[in-house]
Protein backbone atom coordinates (compact mmCIF):
# COMPACT_ATOMS: atom_id res chain seq x y z
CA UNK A 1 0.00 0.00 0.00
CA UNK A 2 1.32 3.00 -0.91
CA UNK A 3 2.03 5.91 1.59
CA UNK A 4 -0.78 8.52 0.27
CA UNK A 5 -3.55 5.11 0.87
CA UNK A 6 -2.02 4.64 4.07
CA UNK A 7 -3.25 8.02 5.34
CA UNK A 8 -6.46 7.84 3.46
CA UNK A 9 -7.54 4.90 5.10
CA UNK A 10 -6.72 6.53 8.79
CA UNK A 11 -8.49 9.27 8.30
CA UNK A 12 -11.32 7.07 6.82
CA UNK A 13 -11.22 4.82 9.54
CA UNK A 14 -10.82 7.32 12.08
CA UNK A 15 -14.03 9.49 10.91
CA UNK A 16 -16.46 6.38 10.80
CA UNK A 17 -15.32 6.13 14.38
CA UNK A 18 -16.03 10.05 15.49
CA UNK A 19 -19.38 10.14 13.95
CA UNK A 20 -22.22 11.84 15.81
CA UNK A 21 -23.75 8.25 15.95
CA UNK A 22 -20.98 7.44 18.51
CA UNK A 23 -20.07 10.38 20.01
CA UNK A 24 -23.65 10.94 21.06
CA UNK A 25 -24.48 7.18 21.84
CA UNK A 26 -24.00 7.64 25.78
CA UNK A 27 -25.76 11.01 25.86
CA UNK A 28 -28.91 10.06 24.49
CA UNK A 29 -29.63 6.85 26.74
CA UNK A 30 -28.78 8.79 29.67
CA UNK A 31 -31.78 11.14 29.34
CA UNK A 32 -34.63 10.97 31.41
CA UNK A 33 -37.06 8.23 30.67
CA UNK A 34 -40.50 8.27 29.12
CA UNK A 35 -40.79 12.15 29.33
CA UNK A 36 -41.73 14.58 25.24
CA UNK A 37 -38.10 15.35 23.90
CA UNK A 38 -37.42 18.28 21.68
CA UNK A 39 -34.29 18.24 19.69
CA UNK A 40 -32.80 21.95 18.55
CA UNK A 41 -29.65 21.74 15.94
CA UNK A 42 -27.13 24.33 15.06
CA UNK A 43 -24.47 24.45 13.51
CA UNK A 44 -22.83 22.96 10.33
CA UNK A 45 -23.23 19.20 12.22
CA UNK A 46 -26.53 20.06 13.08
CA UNK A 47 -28.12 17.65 10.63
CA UNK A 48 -26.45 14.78 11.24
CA UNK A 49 -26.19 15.33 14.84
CA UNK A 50 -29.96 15.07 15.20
CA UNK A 51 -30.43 11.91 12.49
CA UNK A 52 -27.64 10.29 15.04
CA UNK A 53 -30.43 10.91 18.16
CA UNK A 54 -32.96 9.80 16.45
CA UNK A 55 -31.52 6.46 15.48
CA UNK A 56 -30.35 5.86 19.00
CA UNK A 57 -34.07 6.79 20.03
CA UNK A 58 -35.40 4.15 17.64
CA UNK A 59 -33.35 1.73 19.59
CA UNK A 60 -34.39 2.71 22.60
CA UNK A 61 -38.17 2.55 23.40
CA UNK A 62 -38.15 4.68 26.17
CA UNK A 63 -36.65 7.62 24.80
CA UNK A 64 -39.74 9.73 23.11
CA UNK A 65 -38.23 12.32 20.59
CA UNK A 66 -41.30 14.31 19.97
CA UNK A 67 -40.19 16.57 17.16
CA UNK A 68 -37.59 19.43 16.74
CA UNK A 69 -35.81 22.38 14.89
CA UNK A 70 -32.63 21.90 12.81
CA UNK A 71 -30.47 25.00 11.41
CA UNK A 72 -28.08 24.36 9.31
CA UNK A 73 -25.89 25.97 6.45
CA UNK A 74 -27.28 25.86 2.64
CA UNK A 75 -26.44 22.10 1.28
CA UNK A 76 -25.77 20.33 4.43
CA UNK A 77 -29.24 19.25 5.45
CA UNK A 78 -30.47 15.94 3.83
CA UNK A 79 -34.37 14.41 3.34
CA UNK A 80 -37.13 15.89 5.50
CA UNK A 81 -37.77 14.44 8.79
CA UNK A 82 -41.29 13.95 10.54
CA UNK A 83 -42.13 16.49 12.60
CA UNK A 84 -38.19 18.74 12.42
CA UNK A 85 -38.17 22.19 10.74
CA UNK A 86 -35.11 22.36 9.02
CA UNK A 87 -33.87 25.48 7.70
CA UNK A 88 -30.91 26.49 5.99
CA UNK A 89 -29.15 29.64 5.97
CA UNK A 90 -25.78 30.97 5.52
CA UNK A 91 -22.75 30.34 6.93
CA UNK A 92 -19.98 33.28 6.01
CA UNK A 93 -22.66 36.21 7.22
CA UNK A 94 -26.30 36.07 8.45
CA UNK A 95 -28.71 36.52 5.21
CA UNK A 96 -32.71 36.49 5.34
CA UNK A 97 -32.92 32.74 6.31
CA UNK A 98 -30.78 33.34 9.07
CA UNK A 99 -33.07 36.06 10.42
CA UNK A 100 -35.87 33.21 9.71
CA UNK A 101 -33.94 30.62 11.97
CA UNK A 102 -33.82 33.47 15.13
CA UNK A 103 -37.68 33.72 14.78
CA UNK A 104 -37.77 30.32 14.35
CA UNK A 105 -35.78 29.17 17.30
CA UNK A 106 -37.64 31.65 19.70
CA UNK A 107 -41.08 30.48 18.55
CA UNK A 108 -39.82 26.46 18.95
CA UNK A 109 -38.93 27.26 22.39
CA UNK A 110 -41.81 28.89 23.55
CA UNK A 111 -43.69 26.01 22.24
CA UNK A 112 -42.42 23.82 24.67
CA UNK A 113 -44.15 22.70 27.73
CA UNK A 114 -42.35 22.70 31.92
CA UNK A 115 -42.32 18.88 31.74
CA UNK A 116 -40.79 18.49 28.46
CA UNK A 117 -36.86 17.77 28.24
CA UNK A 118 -35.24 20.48 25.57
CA UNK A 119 -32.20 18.77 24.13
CA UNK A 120 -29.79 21.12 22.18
CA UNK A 121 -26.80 20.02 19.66
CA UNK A 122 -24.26 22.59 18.71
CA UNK A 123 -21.46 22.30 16.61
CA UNK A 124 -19.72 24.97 14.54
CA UNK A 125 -21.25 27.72 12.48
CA UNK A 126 -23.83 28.46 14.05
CA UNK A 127 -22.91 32.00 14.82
CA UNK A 128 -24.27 33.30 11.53
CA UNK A 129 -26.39 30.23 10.57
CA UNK A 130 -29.37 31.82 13.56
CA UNK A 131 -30.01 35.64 13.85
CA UNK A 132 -32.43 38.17 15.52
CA UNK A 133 -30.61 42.10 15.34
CA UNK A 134 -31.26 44.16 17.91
CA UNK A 135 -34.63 46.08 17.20
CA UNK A 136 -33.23 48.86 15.24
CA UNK A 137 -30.40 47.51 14.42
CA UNK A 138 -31.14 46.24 10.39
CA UNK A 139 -29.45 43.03 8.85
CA UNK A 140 -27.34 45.35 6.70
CA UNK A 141 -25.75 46.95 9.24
CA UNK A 142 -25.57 44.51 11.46
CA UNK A 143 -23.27 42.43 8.87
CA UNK A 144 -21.61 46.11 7.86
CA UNK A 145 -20.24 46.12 11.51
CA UNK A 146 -18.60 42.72 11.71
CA UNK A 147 -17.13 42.61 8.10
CA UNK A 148 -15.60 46.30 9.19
CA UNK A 149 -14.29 44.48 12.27
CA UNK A 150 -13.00 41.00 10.32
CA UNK A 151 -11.07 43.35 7.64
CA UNK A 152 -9.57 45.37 10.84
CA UNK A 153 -8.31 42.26 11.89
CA UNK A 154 -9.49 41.89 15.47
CA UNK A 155 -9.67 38.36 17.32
CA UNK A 156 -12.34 36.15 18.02
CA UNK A 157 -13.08 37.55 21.10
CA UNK A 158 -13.56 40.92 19.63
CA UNK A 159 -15.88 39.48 17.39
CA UNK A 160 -17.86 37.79 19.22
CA UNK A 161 -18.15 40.30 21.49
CA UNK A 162 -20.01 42.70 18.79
CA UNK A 163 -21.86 40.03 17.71
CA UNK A 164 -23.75 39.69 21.19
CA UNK A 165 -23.99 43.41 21.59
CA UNK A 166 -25.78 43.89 18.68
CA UNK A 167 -27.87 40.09 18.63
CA UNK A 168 -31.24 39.62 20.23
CA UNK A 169 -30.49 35.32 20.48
CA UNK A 170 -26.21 35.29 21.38
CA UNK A 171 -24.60 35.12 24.31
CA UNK A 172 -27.96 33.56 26.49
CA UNK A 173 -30.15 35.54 25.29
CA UNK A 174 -32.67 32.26 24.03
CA UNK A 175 -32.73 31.19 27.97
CA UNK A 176 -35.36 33.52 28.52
CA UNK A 177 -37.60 31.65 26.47
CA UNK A 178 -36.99 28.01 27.37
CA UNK A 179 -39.91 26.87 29.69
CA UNK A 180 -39.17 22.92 30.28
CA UNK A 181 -37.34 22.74 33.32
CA UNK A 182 -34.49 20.33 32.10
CA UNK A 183 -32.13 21.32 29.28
CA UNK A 184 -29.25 19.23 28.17
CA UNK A 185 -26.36 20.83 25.54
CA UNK A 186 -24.04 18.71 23.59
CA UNK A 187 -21.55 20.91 22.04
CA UNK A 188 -19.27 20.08 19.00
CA UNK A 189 -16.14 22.01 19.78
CA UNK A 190 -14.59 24.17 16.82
CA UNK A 191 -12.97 26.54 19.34
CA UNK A 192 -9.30 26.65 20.24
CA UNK A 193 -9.44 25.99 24.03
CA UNK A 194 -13.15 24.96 23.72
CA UNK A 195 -14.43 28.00 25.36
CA UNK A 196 -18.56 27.23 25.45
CA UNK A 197 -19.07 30.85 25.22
CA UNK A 198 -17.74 31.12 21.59
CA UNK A 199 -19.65 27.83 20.42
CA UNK A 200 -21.83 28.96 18.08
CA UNK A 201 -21.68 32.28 19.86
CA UNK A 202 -23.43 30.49 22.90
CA UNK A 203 -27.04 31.13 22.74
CA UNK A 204 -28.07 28.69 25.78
CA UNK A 205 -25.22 30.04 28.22
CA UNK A 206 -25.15 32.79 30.56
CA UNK A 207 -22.54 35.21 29.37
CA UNK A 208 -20.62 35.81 32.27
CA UNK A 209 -17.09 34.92 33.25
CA UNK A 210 -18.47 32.61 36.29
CA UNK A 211 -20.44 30.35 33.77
CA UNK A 212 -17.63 30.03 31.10
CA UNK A 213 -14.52 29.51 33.80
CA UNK A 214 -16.59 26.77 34.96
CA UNK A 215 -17.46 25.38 31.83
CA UNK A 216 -14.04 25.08 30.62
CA UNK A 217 -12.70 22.98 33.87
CA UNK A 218 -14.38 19.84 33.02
CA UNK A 219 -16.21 18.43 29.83
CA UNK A 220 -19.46 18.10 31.74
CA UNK A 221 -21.41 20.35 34.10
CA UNK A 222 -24.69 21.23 35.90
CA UNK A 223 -25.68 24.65 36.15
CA UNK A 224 -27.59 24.46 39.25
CA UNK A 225 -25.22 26.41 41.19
CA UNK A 226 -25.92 29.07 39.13
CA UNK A 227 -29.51 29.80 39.28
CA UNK A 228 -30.12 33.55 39.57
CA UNK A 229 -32.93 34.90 37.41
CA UNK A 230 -29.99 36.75 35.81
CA UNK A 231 -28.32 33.56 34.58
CA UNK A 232 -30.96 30.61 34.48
CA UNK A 233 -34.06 30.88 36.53
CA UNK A 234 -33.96 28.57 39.60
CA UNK A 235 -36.26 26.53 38.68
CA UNK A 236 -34.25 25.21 35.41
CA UNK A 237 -31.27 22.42 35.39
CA UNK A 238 -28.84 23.39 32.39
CA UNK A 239 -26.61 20.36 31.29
CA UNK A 240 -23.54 21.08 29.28
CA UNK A 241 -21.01 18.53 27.50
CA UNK A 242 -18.70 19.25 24.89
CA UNK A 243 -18.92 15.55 23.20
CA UNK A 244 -16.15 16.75 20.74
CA UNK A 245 -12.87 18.45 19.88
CA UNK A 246 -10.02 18.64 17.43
CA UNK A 247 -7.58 17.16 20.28
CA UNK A 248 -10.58 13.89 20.57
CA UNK A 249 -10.08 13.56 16.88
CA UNK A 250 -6.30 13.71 16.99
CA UNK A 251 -5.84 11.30 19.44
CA UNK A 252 -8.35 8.64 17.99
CA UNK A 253 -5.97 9.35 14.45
CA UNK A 254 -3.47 8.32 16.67
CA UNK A 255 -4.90 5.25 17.19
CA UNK A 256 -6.26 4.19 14.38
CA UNK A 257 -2.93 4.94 13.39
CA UNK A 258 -1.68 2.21 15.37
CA UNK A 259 -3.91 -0.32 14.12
CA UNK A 260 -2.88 0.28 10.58
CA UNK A 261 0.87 1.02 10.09
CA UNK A 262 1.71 -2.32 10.78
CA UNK A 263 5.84 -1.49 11.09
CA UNK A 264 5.02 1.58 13.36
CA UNK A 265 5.68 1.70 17.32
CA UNK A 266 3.53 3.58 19.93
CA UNK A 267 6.18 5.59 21.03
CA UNK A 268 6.79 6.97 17.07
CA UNK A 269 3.15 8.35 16.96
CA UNK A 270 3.86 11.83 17.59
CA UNK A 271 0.47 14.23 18.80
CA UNK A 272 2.65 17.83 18.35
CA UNK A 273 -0.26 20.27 18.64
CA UNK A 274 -3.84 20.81 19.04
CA UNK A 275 -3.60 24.71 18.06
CA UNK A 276 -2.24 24.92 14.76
CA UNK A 277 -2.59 28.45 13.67
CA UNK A 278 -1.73 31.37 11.47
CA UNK A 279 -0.49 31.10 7.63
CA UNK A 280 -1.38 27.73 6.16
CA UNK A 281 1.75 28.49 3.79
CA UNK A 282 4.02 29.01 6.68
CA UNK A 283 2.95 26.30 8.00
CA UNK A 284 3.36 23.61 5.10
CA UNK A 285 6.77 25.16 4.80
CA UNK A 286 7.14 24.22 8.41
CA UNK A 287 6.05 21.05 8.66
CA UNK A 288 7.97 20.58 5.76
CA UNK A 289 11.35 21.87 7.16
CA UNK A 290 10.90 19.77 10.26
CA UNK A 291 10.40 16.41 8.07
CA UNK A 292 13.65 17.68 6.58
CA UNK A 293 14.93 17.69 9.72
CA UNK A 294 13.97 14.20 10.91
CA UNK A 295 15.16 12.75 7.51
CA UNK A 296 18.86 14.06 8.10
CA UNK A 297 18.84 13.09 12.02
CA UNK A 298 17.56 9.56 11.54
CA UNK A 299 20.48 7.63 11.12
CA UNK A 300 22.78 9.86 13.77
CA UNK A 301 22.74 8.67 17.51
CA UNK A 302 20.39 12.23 18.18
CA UNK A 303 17.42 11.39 15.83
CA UNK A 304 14.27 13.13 17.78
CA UNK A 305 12.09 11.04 15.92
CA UNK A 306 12.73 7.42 15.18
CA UNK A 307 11.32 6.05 12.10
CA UNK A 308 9.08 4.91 11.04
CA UNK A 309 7.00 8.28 12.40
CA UNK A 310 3.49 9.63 12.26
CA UNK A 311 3.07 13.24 13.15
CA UNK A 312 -0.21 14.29 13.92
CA UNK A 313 -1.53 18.50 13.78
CA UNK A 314 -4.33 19.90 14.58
CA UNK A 315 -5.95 23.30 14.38
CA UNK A 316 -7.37 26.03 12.34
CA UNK A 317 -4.77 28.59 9.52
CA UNK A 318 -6.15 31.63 8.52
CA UNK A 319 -5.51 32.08 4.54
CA UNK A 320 -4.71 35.54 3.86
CA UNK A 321 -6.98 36.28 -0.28
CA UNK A 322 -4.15 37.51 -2.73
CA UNK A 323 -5.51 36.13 -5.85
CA UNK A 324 -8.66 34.94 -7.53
CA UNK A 325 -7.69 31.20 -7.73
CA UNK A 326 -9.28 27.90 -5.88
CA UNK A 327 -8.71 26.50 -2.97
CA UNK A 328 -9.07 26.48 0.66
CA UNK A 329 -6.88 26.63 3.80
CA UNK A 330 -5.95 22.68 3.85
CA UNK A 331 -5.00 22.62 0.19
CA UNK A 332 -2.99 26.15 0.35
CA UNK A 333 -0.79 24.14 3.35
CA UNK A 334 -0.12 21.03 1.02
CA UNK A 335 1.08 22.96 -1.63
CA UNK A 336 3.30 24.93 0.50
CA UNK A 337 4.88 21.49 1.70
CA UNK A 338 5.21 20.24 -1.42
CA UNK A 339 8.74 21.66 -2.08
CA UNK A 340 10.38 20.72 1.11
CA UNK A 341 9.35 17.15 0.94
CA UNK A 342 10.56 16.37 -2.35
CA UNK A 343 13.95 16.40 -0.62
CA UNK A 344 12.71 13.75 2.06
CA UNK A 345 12.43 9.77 0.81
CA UNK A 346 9.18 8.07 1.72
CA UNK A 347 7.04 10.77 3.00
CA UNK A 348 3.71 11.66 2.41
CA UNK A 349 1.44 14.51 3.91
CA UNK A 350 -2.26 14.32 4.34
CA UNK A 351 -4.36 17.74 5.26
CA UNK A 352 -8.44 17.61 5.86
CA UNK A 353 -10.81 20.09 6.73
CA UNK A 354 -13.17 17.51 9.49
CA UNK A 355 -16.44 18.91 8.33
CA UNK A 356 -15.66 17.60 4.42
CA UNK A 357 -15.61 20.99 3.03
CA UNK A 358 -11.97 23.00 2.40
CA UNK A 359 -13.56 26.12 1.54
CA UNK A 360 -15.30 24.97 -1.57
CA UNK A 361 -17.68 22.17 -1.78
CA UNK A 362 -15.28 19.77 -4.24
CA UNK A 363 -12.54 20.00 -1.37
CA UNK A 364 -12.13 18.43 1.85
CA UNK A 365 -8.10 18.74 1.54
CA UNK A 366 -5.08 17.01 0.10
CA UNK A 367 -3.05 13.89 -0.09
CA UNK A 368 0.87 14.69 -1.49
CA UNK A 369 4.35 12.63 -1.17
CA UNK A 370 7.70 13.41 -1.79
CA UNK A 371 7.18 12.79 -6.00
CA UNK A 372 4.44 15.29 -5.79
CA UNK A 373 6.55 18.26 -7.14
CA UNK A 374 7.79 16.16 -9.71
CA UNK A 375 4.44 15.05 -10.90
CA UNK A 376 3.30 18.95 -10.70
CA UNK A 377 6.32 19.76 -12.97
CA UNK A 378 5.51 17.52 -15.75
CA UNK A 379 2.43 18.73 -15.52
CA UNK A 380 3.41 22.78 -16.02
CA UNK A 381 2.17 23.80 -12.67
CA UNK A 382 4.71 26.48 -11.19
CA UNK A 383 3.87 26.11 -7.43
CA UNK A 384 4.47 29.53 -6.35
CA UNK A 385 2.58 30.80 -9.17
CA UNK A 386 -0.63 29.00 -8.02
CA UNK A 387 0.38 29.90 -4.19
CA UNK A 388 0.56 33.37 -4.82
CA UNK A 389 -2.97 33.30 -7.09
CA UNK A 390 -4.41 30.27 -3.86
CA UNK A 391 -5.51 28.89 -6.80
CA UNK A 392 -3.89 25.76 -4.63
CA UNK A 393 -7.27 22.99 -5.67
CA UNK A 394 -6.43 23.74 -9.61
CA UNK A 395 -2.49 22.88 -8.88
CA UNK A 396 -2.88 19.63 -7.08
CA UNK A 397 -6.34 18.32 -8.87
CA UNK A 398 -3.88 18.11 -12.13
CA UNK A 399 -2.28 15.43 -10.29
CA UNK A 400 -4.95 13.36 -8.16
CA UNK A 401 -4.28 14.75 -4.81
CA UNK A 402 -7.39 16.59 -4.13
CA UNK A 403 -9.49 14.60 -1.42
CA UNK A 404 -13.03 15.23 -2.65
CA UNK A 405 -15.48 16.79 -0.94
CA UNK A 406 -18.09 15.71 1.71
CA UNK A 407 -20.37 16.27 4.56
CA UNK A 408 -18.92 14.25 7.47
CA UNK A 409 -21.35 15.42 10.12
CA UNK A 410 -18.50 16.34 11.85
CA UNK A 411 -16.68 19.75 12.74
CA UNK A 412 -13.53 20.45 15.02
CA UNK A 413 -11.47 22.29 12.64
CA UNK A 414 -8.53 20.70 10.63
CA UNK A 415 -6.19 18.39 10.58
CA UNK A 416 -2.60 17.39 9.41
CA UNK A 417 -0.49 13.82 9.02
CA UNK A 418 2.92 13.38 8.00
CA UNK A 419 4.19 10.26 7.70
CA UNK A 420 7.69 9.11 7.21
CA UNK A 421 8.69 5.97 6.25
C-alpha cells in the first residue's frame, strides 16, 4: 500500500469512528425516561447530529423524541424528517434565512411545555447560521459592523463580542424563552481551548465569566449552582457537555494509526499540537522543514524522531486572499509542503478540513508525497505561481491529490499527518 492510501484509510477509519452516531451514543440513553423530547440543531453538524439521536431513540423505546428544529448551512441538510423544521441559511454572514432561523428558534422554544426535556446540539457555524438584530439595528448593518471588524483584523473575542452586543439570540439571550425545566447541551467544539461561550456564539449560556470559567474545567457540568434569574431561573437544570474536539479527533488518528501502520511503534506516533494556527503556507513550509529535519537526524545517535513516524496536527490557519484562484486553507498548506518534501524519501502529507468541506464544496483537503513536485512539474504547474494566485485545488487536482469533498457530520477544525517511512 502506498504511503498517500495509508493516510487515506486513517483518516477514513478514524471518521467512521467520530461520527455523531458514537459520540452521542452515551448522551442520548442517559436522558430521562419516558418524558416529550425536543431536539434543537445548530451548527454545520446540526443535521447529522440530530439523524444520530434519532436512530439511538429508535433503539431505545423509552426515549420519546417528539419533534424538533434543525439550522443548518445551505447544502448540508439531507431528506425531510417527521415532525423537524429544518432550515438552511448561511454560513460566512447572516442573510434572510438566518433572520428566519432566530424567529424560528424563539417560537420552537416557547412552544415547549415545563415537563418536556429540551435537548440542544451545537457544533460549529452556528454564529451566523441563527439571527435576531437588535430592534433597530437592520441586517445590513448589522453584517456592515462585523465585516468592518474581520477586515480590521481583530480576534475572536472581539468578534464575538459585537456580535452579542448587537444580537437579540447570542450570548444567552434564548434562555429567557426556554420553559421545560431540564435542558441538556451537547456541544461540538470548533474553538481553540473549547471556550462554550464562543460555540456557536453560545445562545443557551449565561454570558458571564463565572459560567464560562466553569465550563471550561471539566467536559461536563450542571448549572444548578448558578440559578439567579440573571443567569438561568432557579427553577431550570442546564446540562452542558462538549462531546467533541479537534484534540478527541487527533488522538483517535493516533490510534487508528496504530492499528494500521503495521511497522510503526507507539512511542513513534507523535500528537505535536492541538492549536495549529496562522499562515497555512508558513505552516506547510514548516512542517515541511521539520520532516527535513527528521530525515537528516535519523540515522545519527540524536534522531528526535525514530522512524518509522506519524506526526499528527491539529488546528485552524487563517488564509490571507491575494488572488482569484481555488482552494481552501488545507490545500494552500499542502502545496506549500510540497517543495520541502521532495527532498525527504518516503514521505507523504495528508491535510483535511473535518467537516468535508476545504472552503469549496469539491474540497475536503489534500493527499501529497515526496514525487508530488515532480508530478506537478511535468504537468506545467509552477507552485508559487498557483500559491501566490491560492488557486492551490487547480495545482494539485492536475495530479490526483485533491481529497473530494463531503459532509462528514463532523466539525472540530482541521487536521494534518505526516508520515515518514
Amino acid at each position: 500500500m502506498e504511503m498517500k492510501d495509508t493516510l487515506v484509510q486513517i483518516l477514513r477509519q478514524t471518521k467512521e469512528n467520530f461520527s455523531p452516531l458514537n459520540l452521542l451514543y452515551e448522551q442520548v440513553i442517559h436522558l430521562p425516561f419516558n418524558r416529550p423530547i425536543y431536539v434543537m440543531a445548530l451548527g454545520k453538524a446540526a443535521y447529522q447530529m440530530a439523524k444520530a439521536v434519532l436512530i439511538h431513540a429508535e433503539r431505545e423505546e423509552y426515549i420519546r423524541i417528539k419533534g424538533g428544529l434543525i439550522i443548518t448551512k445551505y447544502g448540508l441538510a439531507g431528506e425531510p424528517i417527521p415532525n423537524f423544521t429544518i432550515i438552511e441559511s448561511s454560513h460566512i454572514m447572516p442573510d434572510t434565512n438566518s433572520l428566519k432561523a432566530g424567529e424560528a428558534a424563539i417560537e420552537f422554544l416557547q412552544g415547549l411545555g415545563e415537563d418536556d426535556i429540551l435537548l440542544v446540539l451545537m457544533s460549529g457555524g452556528g454564529t451566523n447560521l441563527m439571527e435576531k438584530p437588535l430592534e433597530g439595528i437592520s441586517l445590513d448593518e448589522f453584517n456592515n459592523r462585523i465585516s468592518t471588524l474581520m477586515k480590521s483584523g481583530v480576534g475572536l473575542e472581539e468578534l464575538d463580542a459585537e456580535r452579542k452586543k448587537m444580537s437579540a439570540v447570542k450570548g444567552g439571550k434564548l434562555l429567557q424563552y426556554i420553559k421545560p425545566t431540564h435542558v441538556y447541551i451537547y456541544a461540538m467544539s470548533d474553538i481553540p481551548g473549547d471556550r462554550p461561550k464562543y460555540i456557536c456564539s453560545n445562545p443557551f449560556l449565561p454570558d458571564v465569566e463565572e459560567a464560562d470559567d466553569m465550563m471550561s474545567a471539566e467536559t461536563f457540568h450542571r448549572f444548578d449552582n448558578l440559578t439567579t434569574d440573571k443567569f438561568v431561573p432557579r427553577d431550570r437544570a442546564l446540562t452542558y457537555k462538549i462531546i467533541a474536539n479537534n484534540k478527541a479527533f487527533c488522538e483517535m488518528l493516533r490510534d487508528t494509526a496504530f492499528k494500521v501502520i503495521s511497522n510503526i511503534k507507539a512511542d513513534n506516533l507523535h500528537l505535536m499540537a492541538t492549536d495549529l494556527t496562522g499562515d497555512p503556507d508558513n505552516q506547510g513550509r514548516s512542517i515541511a522543514e521539520l520532516a527535513k529535519k527528521i530525515n537528516q537526524e535519523r540515522d545519527s545517535g540524536f534522531a528526535a524522531f525514530q522512524t518509522p513516524c506519524l506526526l499528527i496536527f491539529g488546528g485552524l490557519t487563517t488564509m490571507e486572499i491575494k488572488g482569484t484562484g481555488k482552494g481552501g486553507r488545507c490545500t494552500e498548506l499542502a502545496l506549500a509542503a510540497v517543495e520541502g518534501l521532495s527532498e525527504v524519501p518516503d514521505c507523504a502529507l495528508l491535510t483535511y478540513a473535518t467537516d468535508g468541506l476545504d472552503g469549496i464544496p469539491e474540497s475536503a483537503g489534500a493527499v501529497i508525497d515526496n514525487n508530488t513536485r515532480q508530478a506537478l512539474m511535468e504537468k506545467g504547474i509552477n507552485i508559487q505561481a498557483y500559491l501566490d494566485n491560492n488557486d492551490s485545488f487547480n495545482a494539485l487536482k492536475t495530479v490526483d491529490a485533491i481529497i473530494p469533498g463531503e459532509y462528514t457530520g463532523i466539525n472540530v477544525n482541521d487536521i494534518v499527518l505526516l508520515y515518514i517511512n
